[in-house]
PDB file of N, CA and C in Angstrom:
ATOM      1  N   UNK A   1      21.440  11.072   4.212  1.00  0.00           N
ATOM      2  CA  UNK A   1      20.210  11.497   3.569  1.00  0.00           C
ATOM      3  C   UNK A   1      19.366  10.254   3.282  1.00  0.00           C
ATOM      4  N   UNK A   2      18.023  10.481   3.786  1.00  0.00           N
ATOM      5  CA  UNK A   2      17.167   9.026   3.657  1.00  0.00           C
ATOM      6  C   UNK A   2      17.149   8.876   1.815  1.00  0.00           C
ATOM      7  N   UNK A   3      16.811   7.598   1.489  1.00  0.00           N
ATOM      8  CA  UNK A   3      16.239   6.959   0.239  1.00  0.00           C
ATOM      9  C   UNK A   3      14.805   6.780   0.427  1.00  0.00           C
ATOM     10  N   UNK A   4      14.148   7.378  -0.640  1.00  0.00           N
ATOM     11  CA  UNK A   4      12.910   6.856  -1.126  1.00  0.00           C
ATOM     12  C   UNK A   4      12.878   6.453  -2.429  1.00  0.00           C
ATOM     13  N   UNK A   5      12.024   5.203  -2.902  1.00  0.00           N
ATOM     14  CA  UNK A   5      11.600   5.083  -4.336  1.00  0.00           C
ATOM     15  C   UNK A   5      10.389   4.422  -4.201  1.00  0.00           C
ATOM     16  N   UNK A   6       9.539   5.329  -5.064  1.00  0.00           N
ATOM     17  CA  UNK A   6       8.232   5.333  -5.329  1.00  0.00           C
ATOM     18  C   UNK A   6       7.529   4.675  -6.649  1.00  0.00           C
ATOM     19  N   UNK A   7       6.782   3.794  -6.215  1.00  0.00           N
ATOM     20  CA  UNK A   7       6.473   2.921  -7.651  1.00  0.00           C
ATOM     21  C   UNK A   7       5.068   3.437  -8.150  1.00  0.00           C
ATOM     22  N   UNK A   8       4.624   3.436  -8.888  1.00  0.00           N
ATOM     23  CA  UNK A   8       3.340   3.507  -9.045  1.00  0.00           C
ATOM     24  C   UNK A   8       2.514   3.376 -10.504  1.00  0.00           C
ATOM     25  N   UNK A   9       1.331   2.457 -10.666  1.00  0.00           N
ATOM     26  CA  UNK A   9       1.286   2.069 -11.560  1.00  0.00           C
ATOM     27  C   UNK A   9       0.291   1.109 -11.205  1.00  0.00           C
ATOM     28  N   UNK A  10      -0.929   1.116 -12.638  1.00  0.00           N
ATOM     29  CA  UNK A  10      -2.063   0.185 -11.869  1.00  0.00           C
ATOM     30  C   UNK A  10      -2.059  -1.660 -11.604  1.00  0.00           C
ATOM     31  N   UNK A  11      -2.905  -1.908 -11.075  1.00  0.00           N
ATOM     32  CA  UNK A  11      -2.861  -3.279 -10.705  1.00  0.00           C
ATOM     33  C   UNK A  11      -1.886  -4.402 -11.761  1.00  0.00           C
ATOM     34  N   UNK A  12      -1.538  -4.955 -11.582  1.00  0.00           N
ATOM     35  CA  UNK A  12      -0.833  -6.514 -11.933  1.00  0.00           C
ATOM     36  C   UNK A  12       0.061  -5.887 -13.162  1.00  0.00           C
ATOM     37  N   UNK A  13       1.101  -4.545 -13.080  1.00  0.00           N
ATOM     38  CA  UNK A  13       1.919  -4.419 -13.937  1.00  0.00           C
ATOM     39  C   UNK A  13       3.085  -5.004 -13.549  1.00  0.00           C
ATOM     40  N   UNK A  14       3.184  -5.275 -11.838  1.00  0.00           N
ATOM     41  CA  UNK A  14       4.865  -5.824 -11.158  1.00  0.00           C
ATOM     42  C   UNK A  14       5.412  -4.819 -11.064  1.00  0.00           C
ATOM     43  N   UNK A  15       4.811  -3.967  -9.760  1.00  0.00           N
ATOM     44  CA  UNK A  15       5.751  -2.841  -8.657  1.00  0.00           C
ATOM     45  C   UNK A  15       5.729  -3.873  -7.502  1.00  0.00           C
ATOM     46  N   UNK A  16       4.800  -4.526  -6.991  1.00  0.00           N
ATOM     47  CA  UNK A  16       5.427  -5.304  -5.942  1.00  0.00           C
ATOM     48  C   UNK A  16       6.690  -6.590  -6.459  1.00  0.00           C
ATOM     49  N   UNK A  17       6.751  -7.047  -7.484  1.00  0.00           N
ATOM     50  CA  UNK A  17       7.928  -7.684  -7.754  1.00  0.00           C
ATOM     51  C   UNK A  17       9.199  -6.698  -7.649  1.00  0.00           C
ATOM     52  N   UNK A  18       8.739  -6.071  -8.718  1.00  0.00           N
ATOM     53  CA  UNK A  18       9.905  -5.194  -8.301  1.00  0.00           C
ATOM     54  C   UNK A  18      10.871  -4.420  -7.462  1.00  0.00           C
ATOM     55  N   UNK A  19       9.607  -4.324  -6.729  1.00  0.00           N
ATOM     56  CA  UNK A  19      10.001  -3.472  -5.296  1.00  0.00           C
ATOM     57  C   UNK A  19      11.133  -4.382  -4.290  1.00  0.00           C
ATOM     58  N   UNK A  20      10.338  -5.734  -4.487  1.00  0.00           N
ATOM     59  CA  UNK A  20      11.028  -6.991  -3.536  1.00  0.00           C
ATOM     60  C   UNK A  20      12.353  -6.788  -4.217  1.00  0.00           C
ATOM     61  N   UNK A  21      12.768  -7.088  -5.349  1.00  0.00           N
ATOM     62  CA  UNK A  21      13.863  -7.437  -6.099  1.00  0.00           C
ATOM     63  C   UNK A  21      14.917  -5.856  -5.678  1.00  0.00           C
ATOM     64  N   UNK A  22      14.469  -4.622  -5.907  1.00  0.00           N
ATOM     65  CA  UNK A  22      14.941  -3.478  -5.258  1.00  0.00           C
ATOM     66  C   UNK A  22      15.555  -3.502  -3.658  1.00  0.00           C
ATOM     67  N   UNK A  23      13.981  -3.957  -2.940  1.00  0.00           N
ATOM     68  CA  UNK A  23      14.381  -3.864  -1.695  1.00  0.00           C
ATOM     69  C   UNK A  23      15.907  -4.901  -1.137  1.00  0.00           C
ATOM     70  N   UNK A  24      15.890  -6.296  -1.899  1.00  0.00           N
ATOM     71  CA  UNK A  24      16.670  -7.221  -1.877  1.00  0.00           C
ATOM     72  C   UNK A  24      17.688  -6.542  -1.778  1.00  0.00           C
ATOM     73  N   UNK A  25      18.573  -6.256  -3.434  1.00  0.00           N
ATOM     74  CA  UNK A  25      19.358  -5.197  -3.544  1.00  0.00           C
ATOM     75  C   UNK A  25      20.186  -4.621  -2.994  1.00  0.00           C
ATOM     76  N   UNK A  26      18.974  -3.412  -2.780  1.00  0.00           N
ATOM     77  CA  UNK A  26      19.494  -2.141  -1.941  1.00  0.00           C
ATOM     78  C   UNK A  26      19.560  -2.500  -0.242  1.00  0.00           C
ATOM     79  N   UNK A  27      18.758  -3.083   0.062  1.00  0.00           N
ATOM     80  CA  UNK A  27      18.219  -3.149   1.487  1.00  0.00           C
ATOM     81  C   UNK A  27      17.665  -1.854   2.047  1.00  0.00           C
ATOM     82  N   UNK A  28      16.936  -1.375   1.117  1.00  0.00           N
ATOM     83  CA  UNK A  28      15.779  -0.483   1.377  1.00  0.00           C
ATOM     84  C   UNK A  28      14.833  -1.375   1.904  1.00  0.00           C
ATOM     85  N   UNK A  29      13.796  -0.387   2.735  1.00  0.00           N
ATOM     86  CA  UNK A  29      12.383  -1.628   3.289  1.00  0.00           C
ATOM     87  C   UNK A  29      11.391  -1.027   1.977  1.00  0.00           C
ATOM     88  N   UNK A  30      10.813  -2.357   2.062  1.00  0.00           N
ATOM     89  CA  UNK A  30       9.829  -2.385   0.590  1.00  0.00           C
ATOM     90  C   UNK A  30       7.916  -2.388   2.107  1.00  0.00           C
ATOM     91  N   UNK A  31       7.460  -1.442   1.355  1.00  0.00           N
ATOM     92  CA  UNK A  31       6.537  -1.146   2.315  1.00  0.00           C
ATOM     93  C   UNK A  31       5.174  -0.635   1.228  1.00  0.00           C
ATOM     94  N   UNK A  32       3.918  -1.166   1.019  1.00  0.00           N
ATOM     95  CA  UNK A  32       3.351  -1.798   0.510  1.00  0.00           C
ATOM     96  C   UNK A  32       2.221  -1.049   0.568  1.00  0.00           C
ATOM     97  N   UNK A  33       1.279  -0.370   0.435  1.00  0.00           N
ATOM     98  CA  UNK A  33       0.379   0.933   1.106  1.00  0.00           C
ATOM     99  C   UNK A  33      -0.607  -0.478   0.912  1.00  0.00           C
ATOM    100  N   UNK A  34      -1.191  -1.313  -0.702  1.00  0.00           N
ATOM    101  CA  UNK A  34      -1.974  -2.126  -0.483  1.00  0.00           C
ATOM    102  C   UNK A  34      -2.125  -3.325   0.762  1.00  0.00           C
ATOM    103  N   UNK A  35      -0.643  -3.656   0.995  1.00  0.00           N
ATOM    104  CA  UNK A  35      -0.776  -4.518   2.314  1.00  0.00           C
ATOM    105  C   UNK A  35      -1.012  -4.244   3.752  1.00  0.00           C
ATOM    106  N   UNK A  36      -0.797  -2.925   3.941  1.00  0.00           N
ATOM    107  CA  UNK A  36      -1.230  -2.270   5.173  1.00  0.00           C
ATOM    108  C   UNK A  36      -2.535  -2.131   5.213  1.00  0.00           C
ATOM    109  N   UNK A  37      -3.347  -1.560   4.095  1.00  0.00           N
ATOM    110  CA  UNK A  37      -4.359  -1.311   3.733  1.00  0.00           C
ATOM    111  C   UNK A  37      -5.303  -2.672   3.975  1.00  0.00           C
ATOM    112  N   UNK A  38      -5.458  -4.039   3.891  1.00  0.00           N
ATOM    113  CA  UNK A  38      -5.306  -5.445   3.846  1.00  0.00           C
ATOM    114  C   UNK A  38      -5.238  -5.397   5.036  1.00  0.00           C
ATOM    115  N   UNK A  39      -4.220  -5.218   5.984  1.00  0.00           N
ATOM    116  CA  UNK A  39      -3.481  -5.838   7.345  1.00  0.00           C
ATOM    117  C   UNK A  39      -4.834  -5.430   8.225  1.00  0.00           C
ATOM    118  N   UNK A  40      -4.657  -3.456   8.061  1.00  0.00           N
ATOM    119  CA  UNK A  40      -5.787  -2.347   8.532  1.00  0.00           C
ATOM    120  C   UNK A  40      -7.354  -3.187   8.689  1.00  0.00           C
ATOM    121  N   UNK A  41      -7.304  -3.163   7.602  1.00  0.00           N
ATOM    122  CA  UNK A  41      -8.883  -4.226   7.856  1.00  0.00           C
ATOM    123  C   UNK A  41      -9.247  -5.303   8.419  1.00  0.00           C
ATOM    124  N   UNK A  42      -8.112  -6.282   8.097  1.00  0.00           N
ATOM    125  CA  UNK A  42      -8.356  -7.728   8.630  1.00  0.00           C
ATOM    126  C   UNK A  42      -8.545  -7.948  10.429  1.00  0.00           C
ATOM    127  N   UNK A  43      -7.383  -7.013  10.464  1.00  0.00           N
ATOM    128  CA  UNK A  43      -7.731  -6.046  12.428  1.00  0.00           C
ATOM    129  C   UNK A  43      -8.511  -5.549  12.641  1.00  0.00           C
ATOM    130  N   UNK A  44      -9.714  -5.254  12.031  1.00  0.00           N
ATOM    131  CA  UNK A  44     -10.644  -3.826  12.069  1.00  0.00           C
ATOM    132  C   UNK A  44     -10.151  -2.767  13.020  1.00  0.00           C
ATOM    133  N   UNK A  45      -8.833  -2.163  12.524  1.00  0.00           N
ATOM    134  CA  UNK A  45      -8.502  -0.891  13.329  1.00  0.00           C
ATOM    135  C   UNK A  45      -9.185   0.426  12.983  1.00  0.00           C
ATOM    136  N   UNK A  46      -9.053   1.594  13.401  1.00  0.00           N
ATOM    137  CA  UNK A  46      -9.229   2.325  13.741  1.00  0.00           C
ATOM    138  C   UNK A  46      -9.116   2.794  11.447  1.00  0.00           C
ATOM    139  N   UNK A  47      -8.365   2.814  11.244  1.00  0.00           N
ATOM    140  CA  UNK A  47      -7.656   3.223  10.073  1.00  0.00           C
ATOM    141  C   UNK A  47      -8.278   2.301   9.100  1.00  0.00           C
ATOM    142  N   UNK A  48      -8.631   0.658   9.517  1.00  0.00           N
ATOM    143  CA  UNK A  48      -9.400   0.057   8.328  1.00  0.00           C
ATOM    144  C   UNK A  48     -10.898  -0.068   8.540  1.00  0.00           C
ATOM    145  N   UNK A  49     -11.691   0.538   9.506  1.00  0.00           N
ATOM    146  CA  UNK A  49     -12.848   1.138  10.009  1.00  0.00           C
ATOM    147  C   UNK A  49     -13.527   2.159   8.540  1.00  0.00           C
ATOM    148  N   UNK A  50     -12.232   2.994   8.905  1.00  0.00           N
ATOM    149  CA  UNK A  50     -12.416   4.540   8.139  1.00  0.00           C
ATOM    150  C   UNK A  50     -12.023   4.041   6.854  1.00  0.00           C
ATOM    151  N   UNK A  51     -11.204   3.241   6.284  1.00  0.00           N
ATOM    152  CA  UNK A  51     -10.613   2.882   4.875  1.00  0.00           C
ATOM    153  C   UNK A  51     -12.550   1.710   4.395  1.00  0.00           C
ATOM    154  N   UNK A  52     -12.701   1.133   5.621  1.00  0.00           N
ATOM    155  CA  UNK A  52     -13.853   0.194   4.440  1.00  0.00           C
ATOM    156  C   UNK A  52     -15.216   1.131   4.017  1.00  0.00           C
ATOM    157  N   UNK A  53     -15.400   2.419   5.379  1.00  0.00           N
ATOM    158  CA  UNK A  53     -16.608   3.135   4.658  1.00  0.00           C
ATOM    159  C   UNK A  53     -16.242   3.664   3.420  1.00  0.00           C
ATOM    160  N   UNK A  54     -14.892   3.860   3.045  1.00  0.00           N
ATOM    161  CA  UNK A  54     -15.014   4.651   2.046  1.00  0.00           C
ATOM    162  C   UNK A  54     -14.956   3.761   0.232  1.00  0.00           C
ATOM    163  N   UNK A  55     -14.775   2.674   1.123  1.00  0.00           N
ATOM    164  CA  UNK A  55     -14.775   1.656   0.247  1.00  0.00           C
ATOM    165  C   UNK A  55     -16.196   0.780  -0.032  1.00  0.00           C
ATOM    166  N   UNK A  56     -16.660   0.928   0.690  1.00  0.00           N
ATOM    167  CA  UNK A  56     -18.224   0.549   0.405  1.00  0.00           C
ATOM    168  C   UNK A  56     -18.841   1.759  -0.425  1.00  0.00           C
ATOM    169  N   UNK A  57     -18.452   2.864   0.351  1.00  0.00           N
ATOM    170  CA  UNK A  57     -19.184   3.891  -0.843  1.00  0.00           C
ATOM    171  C   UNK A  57     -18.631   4.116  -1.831  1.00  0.00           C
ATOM    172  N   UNK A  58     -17.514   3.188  -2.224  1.00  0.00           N
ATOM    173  CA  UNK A  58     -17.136   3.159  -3.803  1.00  0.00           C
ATOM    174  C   UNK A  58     -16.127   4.558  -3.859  1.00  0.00           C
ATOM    175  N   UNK A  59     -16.039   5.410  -2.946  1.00  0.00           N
ATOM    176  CA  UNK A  59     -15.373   6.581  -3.187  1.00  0.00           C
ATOM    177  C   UNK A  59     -13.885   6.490  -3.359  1.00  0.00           C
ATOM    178  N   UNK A  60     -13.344   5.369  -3.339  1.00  0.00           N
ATOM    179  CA  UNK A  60     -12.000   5.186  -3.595  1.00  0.00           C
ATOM    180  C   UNK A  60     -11.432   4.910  -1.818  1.00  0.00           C
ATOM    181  N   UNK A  61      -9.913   5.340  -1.560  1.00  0.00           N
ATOM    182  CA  UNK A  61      -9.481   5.633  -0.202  1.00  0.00           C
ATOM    183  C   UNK A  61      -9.260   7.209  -0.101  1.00  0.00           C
ATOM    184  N   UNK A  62      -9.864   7.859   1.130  1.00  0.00           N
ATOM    185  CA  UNK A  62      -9.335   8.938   1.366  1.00  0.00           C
ATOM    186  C   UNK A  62     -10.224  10.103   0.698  1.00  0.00           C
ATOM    187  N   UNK A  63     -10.071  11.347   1.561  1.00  0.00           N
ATOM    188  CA  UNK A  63     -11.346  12.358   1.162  1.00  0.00           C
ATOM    189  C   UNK A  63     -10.870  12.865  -0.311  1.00  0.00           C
ATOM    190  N   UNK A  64     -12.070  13.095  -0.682  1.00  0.00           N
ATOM    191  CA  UNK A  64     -12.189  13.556  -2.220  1.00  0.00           C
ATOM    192  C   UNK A  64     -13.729  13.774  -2.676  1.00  0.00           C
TER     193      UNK A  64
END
């Protein structure tokens, strides 16, 4: 049965510390939605195209 653990919690509380220190651990993969999100753009793919309009219009990520 797969493992998930889900962190969540706003900016600079330490889920990415944590996560590392977890992933260490367990040897779960520690996988980062902000760093993809980061990666997405810096490539201008397809996915950080669609992630910066919605980010210029301030609307957050993702329809709403």
């Amino acid at each position: 049965m797969a493992t998930f653990i889900v962190m969540l919690g706003p900016p600079g509380v330490g889920k990415g510390t944590q996560a590392k220190i977890l992933s260490e651990k367990t040897g779960l993969a520690h996988i980062s939605s902000g760093d993809l999100f980061r990666e997405n753009l810096k490539n201008q793919t397809e996915l950080g195209k669609l992630a910066q309009t919605y980010m210029t219009n301030q609307r957050g990520i993702g329809p709403g």
